[in-house]
Protein backbone atom coordinates (compact mmCIF):
# COMPACT_ATOMS: atom_id res chain seq x y z
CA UNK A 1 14.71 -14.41 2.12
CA UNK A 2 12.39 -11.37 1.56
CA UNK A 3 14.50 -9.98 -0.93
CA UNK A 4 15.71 -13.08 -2.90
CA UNK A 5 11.52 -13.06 -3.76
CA UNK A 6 11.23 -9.67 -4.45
CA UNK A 7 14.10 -9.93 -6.87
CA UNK A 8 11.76 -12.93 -8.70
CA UNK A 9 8.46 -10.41 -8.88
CA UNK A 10 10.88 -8.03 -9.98
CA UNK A 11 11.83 -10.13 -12.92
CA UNK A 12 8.60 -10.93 -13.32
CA UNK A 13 7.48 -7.35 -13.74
CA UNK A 14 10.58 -6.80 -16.23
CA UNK A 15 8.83 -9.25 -18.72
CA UNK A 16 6.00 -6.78 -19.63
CA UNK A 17 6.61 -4.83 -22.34
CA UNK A 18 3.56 -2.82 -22.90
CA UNK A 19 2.15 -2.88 -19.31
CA UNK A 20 2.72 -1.19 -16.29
CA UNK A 21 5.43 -3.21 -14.62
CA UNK A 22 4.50 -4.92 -11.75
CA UNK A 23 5.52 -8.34 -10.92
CA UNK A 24 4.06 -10.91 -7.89
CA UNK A 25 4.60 -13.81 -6.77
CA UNK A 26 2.95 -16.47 -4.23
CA UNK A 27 5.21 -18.53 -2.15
CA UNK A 28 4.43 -21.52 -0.06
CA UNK A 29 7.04 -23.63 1.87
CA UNK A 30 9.76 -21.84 -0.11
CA UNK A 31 8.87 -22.17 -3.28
CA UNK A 32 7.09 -20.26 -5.65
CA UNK A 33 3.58 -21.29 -6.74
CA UNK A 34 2.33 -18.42 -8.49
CA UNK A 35 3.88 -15.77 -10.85
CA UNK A 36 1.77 -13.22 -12.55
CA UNK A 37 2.87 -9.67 -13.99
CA UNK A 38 0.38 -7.36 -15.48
CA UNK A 39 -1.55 -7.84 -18.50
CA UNK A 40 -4.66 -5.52 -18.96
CA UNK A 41 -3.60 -3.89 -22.02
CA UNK A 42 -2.72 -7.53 -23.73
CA UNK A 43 -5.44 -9.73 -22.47
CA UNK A 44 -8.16 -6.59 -22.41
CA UNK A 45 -8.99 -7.42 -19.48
CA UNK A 46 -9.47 -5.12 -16.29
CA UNK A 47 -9.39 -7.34 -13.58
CA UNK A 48 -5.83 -8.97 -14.75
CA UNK A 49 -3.12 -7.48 -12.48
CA UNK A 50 -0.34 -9.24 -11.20
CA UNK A 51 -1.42 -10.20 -7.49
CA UNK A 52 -5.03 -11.71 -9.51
CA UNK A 53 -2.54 -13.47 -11.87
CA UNK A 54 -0.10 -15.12 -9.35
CA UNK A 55 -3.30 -15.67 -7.06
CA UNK A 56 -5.06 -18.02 -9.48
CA UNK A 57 -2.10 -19.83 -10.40
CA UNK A 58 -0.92 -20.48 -6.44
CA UNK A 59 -4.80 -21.52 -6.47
CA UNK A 60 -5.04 -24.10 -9.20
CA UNK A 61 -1.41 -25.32 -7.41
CA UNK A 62 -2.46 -26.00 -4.05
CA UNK A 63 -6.14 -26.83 -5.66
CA UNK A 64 -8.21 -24.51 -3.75
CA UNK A 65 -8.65 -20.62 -3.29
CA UNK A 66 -7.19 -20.11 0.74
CA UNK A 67 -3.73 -19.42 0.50
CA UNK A 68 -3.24 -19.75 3.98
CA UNK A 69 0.25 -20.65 4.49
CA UNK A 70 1.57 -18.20 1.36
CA UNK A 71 3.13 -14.84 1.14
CA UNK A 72 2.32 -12.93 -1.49
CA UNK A 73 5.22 -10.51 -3.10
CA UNK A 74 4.33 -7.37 -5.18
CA UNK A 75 6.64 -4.80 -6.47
CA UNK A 76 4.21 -2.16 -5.71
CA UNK A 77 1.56 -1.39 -3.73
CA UNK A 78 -1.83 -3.36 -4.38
CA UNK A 79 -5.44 -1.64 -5.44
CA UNK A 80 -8.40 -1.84 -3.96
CA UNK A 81 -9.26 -4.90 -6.07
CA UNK A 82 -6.01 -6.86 -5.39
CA UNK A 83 -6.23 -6.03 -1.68
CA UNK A 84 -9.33 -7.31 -1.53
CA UNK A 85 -8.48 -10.52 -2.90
CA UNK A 86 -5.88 -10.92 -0.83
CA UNK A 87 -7.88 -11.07 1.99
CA UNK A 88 -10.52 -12.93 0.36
CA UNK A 89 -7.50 -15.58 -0.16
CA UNK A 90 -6.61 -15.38 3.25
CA UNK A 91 -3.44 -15.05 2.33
CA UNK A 92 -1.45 -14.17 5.82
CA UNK A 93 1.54 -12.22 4.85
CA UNK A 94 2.13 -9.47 2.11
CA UNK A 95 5.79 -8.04 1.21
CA UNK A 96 5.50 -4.56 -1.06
CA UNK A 97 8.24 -3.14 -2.66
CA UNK A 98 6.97 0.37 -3.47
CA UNK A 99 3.99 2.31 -1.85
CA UNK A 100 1.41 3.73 -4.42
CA UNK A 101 0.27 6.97 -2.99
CA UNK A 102 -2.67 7.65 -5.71
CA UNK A 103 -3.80 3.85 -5.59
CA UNK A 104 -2.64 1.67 -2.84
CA UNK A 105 -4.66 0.17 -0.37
CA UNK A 106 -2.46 -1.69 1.86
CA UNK A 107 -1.71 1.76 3.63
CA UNK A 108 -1.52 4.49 0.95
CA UNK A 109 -4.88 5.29 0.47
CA UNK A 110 -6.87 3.00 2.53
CA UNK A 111 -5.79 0.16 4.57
CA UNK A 112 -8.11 -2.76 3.22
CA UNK A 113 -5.80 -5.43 4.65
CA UNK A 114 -5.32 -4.66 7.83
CA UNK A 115 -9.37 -3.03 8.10
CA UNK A 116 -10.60 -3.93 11.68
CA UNK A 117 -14.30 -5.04 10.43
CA UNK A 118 -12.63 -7.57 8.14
CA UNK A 119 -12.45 -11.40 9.19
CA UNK A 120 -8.83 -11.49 8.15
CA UNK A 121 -6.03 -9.31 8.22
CA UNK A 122 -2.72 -9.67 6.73
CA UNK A 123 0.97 -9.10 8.18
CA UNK A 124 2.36 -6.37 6.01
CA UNK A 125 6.41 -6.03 5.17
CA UNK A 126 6.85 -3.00 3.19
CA UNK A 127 9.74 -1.44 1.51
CA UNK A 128 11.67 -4.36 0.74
CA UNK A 129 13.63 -3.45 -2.22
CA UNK A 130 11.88 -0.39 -2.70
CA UNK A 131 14.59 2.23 -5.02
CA UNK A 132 14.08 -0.93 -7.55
CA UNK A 133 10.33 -1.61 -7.83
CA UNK A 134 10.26 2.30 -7.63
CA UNK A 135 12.70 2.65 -10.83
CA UNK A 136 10.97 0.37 -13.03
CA UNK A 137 7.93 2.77 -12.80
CA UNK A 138 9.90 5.66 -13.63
CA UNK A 139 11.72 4.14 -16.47
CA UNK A 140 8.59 2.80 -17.52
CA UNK A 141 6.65 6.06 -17.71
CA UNK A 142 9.78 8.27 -18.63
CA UNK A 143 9.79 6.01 -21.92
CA UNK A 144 6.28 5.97 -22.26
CA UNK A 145 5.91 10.09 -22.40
CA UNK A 146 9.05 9.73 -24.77
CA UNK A 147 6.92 7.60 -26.79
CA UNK A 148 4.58 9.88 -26.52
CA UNK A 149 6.08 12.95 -27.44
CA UNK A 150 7.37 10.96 -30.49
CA UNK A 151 4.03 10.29 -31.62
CA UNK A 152 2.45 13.54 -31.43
CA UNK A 153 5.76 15.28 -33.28
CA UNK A 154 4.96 13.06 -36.53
C-alpha cells in the first residue's frame, strides 16, 4: 500500500515544471485528501512546499487542522518547516522516499519528528521507493545546469 501512494506523490512531483520536484500526499481511510507539489518559484511564495500544500488541502477536507488518522507521503525528505508542521498537524505516520542530507529533518539533519521534548512524534517509514524520488532530483538538476550552461554560452 506504501508504494501504490508513493507512486501518486511521485506523479504529483512530475507535474512541476519549474520547481524542485517533490510531490505529497495526505491519506485518510485510503483515500487521498490532500495533494500538493512544490510551488515557490510560481506562487512566490516561501512557505509553499508540497507537505504545506497537501496539508491545507487534507485540512479544509476533514475541516480542521489535526490530521490525526492521516499519513502523509513525500518523495523526499521534509525541512525544518514541513517537519514542523507535521507535528503541529499531528499527523501520526510519515512515508519518505528519499533522505535529504543538506536539508532534512526527519533524520538527516535533525530529527524534528521524532524530538523527545515534543508533544507528538510521528512513526517514520523511509526509503519507500527511494532510486525514483532520488532520480527525479537528478534529472531535475542535471537539466537545470544544462539550462544553465545554455544560458551563459549565448
Amino acid at each position: 500500500m506504501d508504494e501504490k501512494f508513493m507512486n501518486e506523490a511521485i506523479k504529483i512531483a512530475k507535474t512541476s515544471t519549474y520547481e524542485v520536484p517533490v510531490g505529497a500526499v495526505v491519506v485518510y481511510n485510503d483515500k487521498i485528501i490532500g495533494r500538493g507539489y512544490n510551488q515557490r518559484e510560481t506562487k512566490k511564495n516561501p512557505i509553499a512546499h508540497a507537505e504545506i500544500m497537501a496539508i491545507q488541502e487534507a485540512s479544509r477536507y476533514l475541516g480542521g487542522w489535526r490530521l490525526v488518522d492521516c499519513t502523509l507521503y513525500v518523495t523526499l525528505e521534509p525541512c525544518a518547516m514541513c517537519a514542523g508542521a507535521i507535528v503541529n498537524a499531528r499527523i501520526p505516520r510519515l512515508v519518505i522516499g528519499a533522505m535529504d542530507p543538506r536539508h532534512g529533518c526527519c533524520g538527516s539533519v535533525e530529527d524534528l519528528v521524532r524530538h523527545p521534548r515534543l508533544n507528538h512524534r510521528v512513526e517514520l517509514k523511509m526509503g519507500v521507493l527511494e532510486k525514483e524520488c532520488a532520480q527525479l532530483l537528478k534529472d531535475f538538476f542535471r537539466d537545470l545546469r544544462k539550462r544553465n550552461r545554455g544560458v551563459s554560452d549565448e
